[in-house]
N, C-alpha and C. Protein backbone atom coordinates (compact mmCIF):
# COMPACT_ATOMS: atom_id res chain seq x y z
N UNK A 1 -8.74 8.85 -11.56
CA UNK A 1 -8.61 7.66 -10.76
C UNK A 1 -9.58 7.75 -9.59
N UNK A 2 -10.28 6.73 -9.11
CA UNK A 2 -11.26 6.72 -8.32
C UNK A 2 -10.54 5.59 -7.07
N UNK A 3 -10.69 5.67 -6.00
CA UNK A 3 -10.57 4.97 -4.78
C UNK A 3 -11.79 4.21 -4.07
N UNK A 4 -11.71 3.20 -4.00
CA UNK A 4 -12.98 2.47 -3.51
C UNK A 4 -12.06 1.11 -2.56
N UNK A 5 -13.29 0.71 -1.49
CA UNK A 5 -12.34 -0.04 -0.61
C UNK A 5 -12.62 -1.69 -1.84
N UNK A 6 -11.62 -2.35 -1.51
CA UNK A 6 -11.79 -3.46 -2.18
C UNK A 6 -12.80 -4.49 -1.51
N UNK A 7 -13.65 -4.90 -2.82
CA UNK A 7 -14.51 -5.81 -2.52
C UNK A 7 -14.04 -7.20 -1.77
N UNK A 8 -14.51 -7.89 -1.23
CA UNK A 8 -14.61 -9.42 -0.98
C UNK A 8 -14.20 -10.09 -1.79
N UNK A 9 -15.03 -10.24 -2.95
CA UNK A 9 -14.51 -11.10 -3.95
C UNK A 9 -14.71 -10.02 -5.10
N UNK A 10 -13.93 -10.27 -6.50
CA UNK A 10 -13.52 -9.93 -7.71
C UNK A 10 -12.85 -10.70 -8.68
N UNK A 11 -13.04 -10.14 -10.24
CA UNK A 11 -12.17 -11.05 -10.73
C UNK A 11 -10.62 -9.83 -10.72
N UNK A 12 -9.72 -11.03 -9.95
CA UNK A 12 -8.64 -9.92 -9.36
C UNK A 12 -7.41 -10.97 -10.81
N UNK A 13 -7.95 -11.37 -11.36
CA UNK A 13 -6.99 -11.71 -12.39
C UNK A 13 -6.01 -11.16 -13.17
N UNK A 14 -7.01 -10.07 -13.70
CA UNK A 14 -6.19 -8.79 -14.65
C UNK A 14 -5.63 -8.10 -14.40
N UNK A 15 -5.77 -7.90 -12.79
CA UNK A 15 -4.63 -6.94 -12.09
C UNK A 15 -3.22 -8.05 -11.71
N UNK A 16 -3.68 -8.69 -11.09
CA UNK A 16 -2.45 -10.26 -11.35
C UNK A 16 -1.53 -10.62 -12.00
N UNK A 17 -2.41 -10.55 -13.52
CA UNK A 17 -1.72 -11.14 -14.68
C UNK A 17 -0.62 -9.91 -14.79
N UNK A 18 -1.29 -8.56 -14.43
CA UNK A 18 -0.49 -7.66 -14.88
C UNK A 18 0.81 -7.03 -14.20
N UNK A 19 1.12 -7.63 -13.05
CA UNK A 19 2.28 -8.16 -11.97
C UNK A 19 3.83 -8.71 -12.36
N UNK A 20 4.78 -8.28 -12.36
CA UNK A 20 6.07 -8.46 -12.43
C UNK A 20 5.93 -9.48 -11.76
N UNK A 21 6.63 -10.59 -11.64
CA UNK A 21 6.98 -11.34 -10.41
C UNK A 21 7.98 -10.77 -9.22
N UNK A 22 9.25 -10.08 -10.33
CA UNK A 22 9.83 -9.27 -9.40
C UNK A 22 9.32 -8.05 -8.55
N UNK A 23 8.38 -7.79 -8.84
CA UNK A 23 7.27 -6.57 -7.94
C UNK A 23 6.80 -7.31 -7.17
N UNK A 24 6.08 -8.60 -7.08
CA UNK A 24 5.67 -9.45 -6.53
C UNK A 24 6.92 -9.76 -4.72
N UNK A 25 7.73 -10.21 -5.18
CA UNK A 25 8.78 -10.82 -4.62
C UNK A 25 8.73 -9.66 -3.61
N UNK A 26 9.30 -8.05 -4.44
CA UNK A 26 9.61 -7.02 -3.51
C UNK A 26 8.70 -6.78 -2.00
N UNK A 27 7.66 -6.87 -2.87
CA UNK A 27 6.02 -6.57 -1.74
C UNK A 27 6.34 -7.54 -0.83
N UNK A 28 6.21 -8.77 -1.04
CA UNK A 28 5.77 -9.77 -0.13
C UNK A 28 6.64 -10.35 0.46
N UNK A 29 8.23 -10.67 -0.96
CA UNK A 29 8.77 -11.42 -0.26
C UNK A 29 9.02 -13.00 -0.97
N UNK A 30 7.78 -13.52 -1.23
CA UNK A 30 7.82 -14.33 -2.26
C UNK A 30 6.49 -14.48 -3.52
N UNK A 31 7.43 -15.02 -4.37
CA UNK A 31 6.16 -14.85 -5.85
C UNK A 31 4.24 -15.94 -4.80
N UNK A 32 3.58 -14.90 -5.59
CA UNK A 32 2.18 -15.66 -4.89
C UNK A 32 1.41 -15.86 -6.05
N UNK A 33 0.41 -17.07 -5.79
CA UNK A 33 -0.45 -16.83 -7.13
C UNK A 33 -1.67 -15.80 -6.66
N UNK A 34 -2.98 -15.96 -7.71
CA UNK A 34 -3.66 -14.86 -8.08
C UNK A 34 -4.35 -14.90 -6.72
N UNK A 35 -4.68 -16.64 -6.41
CA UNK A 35 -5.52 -16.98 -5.16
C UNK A 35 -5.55 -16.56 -3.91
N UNK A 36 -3.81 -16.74 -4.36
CA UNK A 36 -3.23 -16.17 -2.43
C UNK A 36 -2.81 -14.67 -2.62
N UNK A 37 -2.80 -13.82 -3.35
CA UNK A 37 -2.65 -12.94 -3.43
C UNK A 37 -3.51 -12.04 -3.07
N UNK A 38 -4.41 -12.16 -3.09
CA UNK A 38 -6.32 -12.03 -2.81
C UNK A 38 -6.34 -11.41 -1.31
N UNK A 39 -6.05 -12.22 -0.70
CA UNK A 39 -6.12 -12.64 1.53
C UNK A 39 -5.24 -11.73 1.79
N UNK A 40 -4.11 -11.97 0.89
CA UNK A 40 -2.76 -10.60 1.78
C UNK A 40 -2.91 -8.78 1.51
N UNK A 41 -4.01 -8.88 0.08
CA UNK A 41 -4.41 -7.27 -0.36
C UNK A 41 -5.74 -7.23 0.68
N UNK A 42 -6.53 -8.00 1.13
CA UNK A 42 -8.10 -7.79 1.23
C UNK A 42 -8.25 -8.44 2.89
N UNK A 43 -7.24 -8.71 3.37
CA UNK A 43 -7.76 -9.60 4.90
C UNK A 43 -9.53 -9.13 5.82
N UNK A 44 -10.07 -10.27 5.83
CA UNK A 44 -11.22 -10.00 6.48
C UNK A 44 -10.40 -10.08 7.54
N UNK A 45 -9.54 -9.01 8.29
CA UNK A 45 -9.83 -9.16 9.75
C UNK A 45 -10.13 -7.64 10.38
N UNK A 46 -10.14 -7.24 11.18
CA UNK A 46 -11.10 -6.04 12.33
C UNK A 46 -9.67 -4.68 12.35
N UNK A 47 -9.79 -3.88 12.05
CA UNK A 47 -9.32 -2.75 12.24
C UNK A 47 -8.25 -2.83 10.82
N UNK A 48 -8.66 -2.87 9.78
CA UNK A 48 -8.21 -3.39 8.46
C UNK A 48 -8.69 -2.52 7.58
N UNK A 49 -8.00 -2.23 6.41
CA UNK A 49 -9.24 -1.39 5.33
C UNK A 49 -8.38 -1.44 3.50
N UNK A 50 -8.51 -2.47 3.19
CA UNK A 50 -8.01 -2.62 1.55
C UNK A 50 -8.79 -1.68 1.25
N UNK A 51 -8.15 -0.93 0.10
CA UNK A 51 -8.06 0.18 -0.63
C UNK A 51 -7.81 -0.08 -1.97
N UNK A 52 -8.76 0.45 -3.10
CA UNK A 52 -8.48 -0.31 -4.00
C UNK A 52 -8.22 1.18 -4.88
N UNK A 53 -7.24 1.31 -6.31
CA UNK A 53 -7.17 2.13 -7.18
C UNK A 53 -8.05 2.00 -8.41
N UNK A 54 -8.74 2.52 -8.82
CA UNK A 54 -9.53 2.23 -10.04
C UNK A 54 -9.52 3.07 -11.17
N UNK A 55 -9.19 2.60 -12.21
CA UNK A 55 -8.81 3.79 -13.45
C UNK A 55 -9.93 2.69 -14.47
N UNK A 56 -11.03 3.43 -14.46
CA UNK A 56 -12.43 2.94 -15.00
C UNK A 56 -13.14 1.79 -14.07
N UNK A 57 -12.83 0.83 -14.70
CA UNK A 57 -13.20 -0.75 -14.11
C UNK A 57 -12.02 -1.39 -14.10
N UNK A 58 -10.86 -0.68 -14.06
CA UNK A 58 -9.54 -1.47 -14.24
C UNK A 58 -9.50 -1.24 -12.71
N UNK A 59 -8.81 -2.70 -12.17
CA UNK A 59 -7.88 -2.41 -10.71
C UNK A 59 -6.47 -1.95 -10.66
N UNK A 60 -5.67 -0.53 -10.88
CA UNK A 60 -4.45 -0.47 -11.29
C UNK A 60 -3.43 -0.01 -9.60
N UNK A 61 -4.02 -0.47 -8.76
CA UNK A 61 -3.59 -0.48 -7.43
C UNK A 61 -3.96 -0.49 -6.10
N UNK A 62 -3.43 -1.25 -5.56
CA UNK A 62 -4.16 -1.62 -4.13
C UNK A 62 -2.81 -1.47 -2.97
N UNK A 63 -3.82 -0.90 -1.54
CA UNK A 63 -2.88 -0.50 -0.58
C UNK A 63 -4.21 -0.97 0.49
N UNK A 64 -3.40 -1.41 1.67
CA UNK A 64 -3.78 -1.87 2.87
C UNK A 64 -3.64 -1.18 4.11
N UNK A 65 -4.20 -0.65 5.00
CA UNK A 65 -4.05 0.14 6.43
C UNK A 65 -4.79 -1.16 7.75
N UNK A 66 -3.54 -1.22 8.33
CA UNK A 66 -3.77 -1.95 9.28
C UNK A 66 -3.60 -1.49 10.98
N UNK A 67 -4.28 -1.45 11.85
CA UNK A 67 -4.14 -1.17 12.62
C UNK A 67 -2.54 -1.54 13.41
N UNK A 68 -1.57 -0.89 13.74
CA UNK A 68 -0.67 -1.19 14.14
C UNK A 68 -0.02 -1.51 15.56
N UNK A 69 -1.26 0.02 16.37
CA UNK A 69 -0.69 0.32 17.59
C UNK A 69 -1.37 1.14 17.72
N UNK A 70 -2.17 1.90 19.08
CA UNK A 70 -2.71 3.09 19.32
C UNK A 70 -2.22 4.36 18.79
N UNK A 71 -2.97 4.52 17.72
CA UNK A 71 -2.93 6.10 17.14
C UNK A 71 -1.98 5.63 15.78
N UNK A 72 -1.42 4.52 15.47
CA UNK A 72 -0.21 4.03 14.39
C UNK A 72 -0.93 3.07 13.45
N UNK A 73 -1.50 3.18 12.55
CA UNK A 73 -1.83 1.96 11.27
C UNK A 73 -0.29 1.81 9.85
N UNK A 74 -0.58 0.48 9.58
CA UNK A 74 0.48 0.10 8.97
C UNK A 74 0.23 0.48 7.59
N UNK A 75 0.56 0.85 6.09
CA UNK A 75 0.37 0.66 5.33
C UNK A 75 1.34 -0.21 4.44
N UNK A 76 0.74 -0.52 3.33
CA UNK A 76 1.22 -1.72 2.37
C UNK A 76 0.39 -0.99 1.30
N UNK A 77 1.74 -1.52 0.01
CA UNK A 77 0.99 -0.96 -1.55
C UNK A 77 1.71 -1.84 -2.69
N UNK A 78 0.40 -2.08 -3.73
CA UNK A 78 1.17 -2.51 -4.67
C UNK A 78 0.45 -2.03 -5.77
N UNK A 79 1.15 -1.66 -6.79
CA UNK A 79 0.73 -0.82 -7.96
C UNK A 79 0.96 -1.97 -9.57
N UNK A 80 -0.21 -1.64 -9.92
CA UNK A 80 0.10 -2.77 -11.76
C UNK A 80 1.49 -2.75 -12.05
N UNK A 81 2.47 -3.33 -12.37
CA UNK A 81 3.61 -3.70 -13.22
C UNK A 81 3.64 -2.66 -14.15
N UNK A 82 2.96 -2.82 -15.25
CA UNK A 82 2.87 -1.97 -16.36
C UNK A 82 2.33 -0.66 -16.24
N UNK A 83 2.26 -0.15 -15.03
CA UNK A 83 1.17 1.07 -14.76
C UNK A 83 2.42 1.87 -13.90
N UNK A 84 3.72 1.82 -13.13
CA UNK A 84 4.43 2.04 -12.55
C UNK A 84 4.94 3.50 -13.02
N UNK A 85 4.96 3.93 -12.04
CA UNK A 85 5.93 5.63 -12.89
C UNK A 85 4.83 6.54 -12.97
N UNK A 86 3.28 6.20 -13.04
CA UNK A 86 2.44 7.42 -13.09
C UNK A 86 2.12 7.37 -11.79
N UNK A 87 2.21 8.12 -11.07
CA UNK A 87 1.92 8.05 -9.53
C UNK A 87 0.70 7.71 -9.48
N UNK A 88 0.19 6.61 -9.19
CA UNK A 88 -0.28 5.70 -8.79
C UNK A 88 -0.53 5.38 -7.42
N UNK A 89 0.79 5.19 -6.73
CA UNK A 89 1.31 4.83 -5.81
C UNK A 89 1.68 6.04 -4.82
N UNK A 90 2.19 7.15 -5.37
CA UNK A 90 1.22 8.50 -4.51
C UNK A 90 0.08 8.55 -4.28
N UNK A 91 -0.70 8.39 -5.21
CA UNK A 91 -2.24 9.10 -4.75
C UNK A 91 -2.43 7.84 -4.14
N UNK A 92 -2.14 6.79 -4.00
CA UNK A 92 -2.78 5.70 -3.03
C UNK A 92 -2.67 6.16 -1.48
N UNK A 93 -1.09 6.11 -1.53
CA UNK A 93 -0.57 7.20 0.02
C UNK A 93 -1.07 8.11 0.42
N UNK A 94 -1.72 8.78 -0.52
CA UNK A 94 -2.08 10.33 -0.41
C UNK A 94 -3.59 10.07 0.54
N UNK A 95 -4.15 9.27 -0.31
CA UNK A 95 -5.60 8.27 0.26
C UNK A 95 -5.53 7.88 1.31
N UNK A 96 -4.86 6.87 1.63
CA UNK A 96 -4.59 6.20 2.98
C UNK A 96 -4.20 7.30 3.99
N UNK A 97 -3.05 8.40 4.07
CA UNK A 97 -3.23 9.22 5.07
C UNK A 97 -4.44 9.79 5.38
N UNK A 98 -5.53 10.26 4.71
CA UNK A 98 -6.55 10.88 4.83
C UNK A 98 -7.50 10.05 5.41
N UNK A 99 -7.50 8.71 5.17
CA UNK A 99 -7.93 7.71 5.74
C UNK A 99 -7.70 7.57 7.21
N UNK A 100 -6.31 7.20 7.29
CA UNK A 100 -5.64 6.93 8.73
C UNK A 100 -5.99 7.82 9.17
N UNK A 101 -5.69 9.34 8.98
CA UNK A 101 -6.41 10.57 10.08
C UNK A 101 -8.02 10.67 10.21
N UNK A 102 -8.48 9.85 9.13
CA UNK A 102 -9.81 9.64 9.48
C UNK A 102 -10.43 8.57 11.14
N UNK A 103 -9.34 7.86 10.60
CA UNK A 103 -9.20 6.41 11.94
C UNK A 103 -8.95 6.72 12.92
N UNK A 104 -8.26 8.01 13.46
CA UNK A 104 -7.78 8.88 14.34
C UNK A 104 -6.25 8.34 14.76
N UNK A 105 -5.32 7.64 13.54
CA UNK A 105 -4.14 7.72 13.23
C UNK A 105 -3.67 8.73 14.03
N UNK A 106 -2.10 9.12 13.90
CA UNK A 106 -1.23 10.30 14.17
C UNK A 106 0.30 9.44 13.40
N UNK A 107 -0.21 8.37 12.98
CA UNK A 107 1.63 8.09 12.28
C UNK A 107 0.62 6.57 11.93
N UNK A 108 1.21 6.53 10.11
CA UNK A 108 1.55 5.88 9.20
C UNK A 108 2.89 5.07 9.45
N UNK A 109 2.75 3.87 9.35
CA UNK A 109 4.32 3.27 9.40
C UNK A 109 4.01 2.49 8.13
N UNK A 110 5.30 2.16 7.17
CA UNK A 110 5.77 1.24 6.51
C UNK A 110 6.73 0.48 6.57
N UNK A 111 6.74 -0.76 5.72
CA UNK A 111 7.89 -1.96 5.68
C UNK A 111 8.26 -2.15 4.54
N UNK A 112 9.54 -1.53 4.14
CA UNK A 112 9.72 -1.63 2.81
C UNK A 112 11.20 -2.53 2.35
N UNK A 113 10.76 -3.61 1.87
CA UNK A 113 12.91 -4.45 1.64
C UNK A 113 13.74 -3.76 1.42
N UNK A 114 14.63 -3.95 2.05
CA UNK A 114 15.51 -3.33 1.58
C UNK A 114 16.18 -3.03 0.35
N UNK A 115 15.92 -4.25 -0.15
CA UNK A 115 16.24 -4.22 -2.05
C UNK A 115 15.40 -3.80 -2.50
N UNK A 116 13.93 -2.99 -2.01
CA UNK A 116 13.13 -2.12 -3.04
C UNK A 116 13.29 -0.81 -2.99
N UNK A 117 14.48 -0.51 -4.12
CA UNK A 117 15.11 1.01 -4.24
C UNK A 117 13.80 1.74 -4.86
N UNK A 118 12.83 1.73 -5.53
CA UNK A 118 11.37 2.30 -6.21
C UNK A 118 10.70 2.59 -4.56
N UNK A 119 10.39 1.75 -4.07
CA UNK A 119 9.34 1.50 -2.72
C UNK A 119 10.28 3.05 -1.73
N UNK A 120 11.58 2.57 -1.45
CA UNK A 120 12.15 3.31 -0.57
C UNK A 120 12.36 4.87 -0.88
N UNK A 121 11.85 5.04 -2.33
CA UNK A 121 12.34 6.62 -2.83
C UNK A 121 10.76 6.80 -2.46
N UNK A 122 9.66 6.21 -3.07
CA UNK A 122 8.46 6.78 -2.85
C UNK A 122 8.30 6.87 -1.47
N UNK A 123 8.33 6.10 -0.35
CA UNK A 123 8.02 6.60 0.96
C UNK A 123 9.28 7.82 1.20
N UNK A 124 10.47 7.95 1.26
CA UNK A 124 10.74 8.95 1.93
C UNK A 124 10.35 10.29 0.42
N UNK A 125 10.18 10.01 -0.31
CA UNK A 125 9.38 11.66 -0.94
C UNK A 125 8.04 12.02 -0.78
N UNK A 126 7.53 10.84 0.44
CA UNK A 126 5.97 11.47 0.70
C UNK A 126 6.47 11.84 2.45
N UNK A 127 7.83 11.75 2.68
CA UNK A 127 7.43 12.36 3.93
C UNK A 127 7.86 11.19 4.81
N UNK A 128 8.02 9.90 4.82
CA UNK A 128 8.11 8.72 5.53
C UNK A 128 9.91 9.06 5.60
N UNK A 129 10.55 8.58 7.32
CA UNK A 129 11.52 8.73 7.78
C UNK A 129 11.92 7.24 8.30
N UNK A 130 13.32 6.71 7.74
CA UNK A 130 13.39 5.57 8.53
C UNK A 130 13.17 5.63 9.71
N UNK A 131 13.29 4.38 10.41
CA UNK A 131 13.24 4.20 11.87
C UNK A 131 13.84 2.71 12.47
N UNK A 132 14.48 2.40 11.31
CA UNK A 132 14.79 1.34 11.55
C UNK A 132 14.51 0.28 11.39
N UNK A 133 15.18 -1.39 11.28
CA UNK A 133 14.66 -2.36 10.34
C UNK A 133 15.53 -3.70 10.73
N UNK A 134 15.32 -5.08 10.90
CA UNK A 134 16.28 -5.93 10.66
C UNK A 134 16.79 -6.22 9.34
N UNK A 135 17.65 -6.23 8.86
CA UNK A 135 18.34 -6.71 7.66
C UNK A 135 17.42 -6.39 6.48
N UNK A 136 16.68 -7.36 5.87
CA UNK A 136 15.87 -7.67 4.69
C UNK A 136 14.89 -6.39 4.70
N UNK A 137 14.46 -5.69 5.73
CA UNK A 137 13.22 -4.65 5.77
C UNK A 137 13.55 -3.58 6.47
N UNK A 138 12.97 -2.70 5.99
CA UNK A 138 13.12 -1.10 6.49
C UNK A 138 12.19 -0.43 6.86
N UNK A 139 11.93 -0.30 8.18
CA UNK A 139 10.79 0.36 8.36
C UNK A 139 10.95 1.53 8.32
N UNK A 140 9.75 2.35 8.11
CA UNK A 140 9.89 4.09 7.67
C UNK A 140 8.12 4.11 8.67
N UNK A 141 8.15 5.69 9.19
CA UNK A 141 6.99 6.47 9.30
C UNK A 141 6.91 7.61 9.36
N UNK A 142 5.83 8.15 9.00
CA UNK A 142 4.75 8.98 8.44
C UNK A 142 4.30 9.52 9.56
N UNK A 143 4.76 10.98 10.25
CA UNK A 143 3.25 12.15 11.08
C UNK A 143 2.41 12.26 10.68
N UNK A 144 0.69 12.01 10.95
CA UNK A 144 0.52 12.60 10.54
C UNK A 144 0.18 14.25 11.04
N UNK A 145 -0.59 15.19 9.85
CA UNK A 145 -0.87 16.47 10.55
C UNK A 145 -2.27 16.55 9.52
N UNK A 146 -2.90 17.37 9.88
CA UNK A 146 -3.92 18.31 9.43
C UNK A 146 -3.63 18.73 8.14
N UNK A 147 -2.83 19.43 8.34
CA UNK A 147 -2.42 20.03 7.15
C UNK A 147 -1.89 19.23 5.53
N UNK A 148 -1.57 18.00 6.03
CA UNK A 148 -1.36 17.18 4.99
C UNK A 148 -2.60 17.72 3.57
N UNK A 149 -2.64 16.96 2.24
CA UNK A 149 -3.57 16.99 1.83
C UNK A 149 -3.99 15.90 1.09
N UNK A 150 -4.89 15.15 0.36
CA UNK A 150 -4.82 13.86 -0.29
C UNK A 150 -4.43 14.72 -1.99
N UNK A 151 -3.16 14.18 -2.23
CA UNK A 151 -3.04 13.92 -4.04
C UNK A 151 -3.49 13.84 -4.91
């Protein structure tokens, strides 16, 4: 699997098509099409960095680091439907920390629904600790250290 930041534009179809709706829902919240789905993985805005998974020329996962707070970037992930269960979605995490400590990070935070029992086992088995959440979302974060390693 290769990591590359996500382009501008792509044909982001086949990764799309290949989307649960209910995976969809979990991530975001509500079902999106391919169009708008695009802006919420890839935002052109400033202290931002889409992350793309690549298994050949296939897109089989994408994760987002957003600046959150001095020394804190946010991450977001969503992994193919049909691709789920091969960690995927580790080595994306695994990426993005190495990233964020690249950014001069010290803590990863996530937002994960509360009804995403998959989302909530993978962050706390990489290390992510709640911290608290209103109702529908759970936030969790991530130290980082040195010692970490990428996956």
């Amino acid at each position: 699997m290769q990591f590359a930041p996500l382009p501008p534009r792509s044909d982001f179809s086949e990764f799309v098509s290949k989307l649960d709706i209910g995976d969809v829902r979990a991530r975001f919240g509500f079902p999106v099409e391919a169009e708008s789905l695009w802006p919420l993985l890839a935002p052109r805005i400033p202290d931002c960095r889409a992350i793309g998974a690549w298994n050949g020329r296939s897109l089989v996962g994408a994760g987002m680091l957003a600046k959150f707070a001095p020394g804190q970037w946010e991450f977001a992930l969503i992994v193919r439907s049909d691709l789920k269960r091969r960690r995927i979605g580790t080595a994306l995490v695994h990426h993005a920390f190495a990233k964020a400590r690249a950014l001069g990070a010290g803590e990863v935070v996530a937002h994960v629904r509360s009804d995403n029992t998959a989302a909530r086992g993978l962050v706390r088995s990489l290390g992510f600790v709640a911290v608290g959440g209103p109702g529908l979302e759970q936030f969790y974060a991530a130290r980082l250290s040195t010692e970490q390693t990428v996956g």
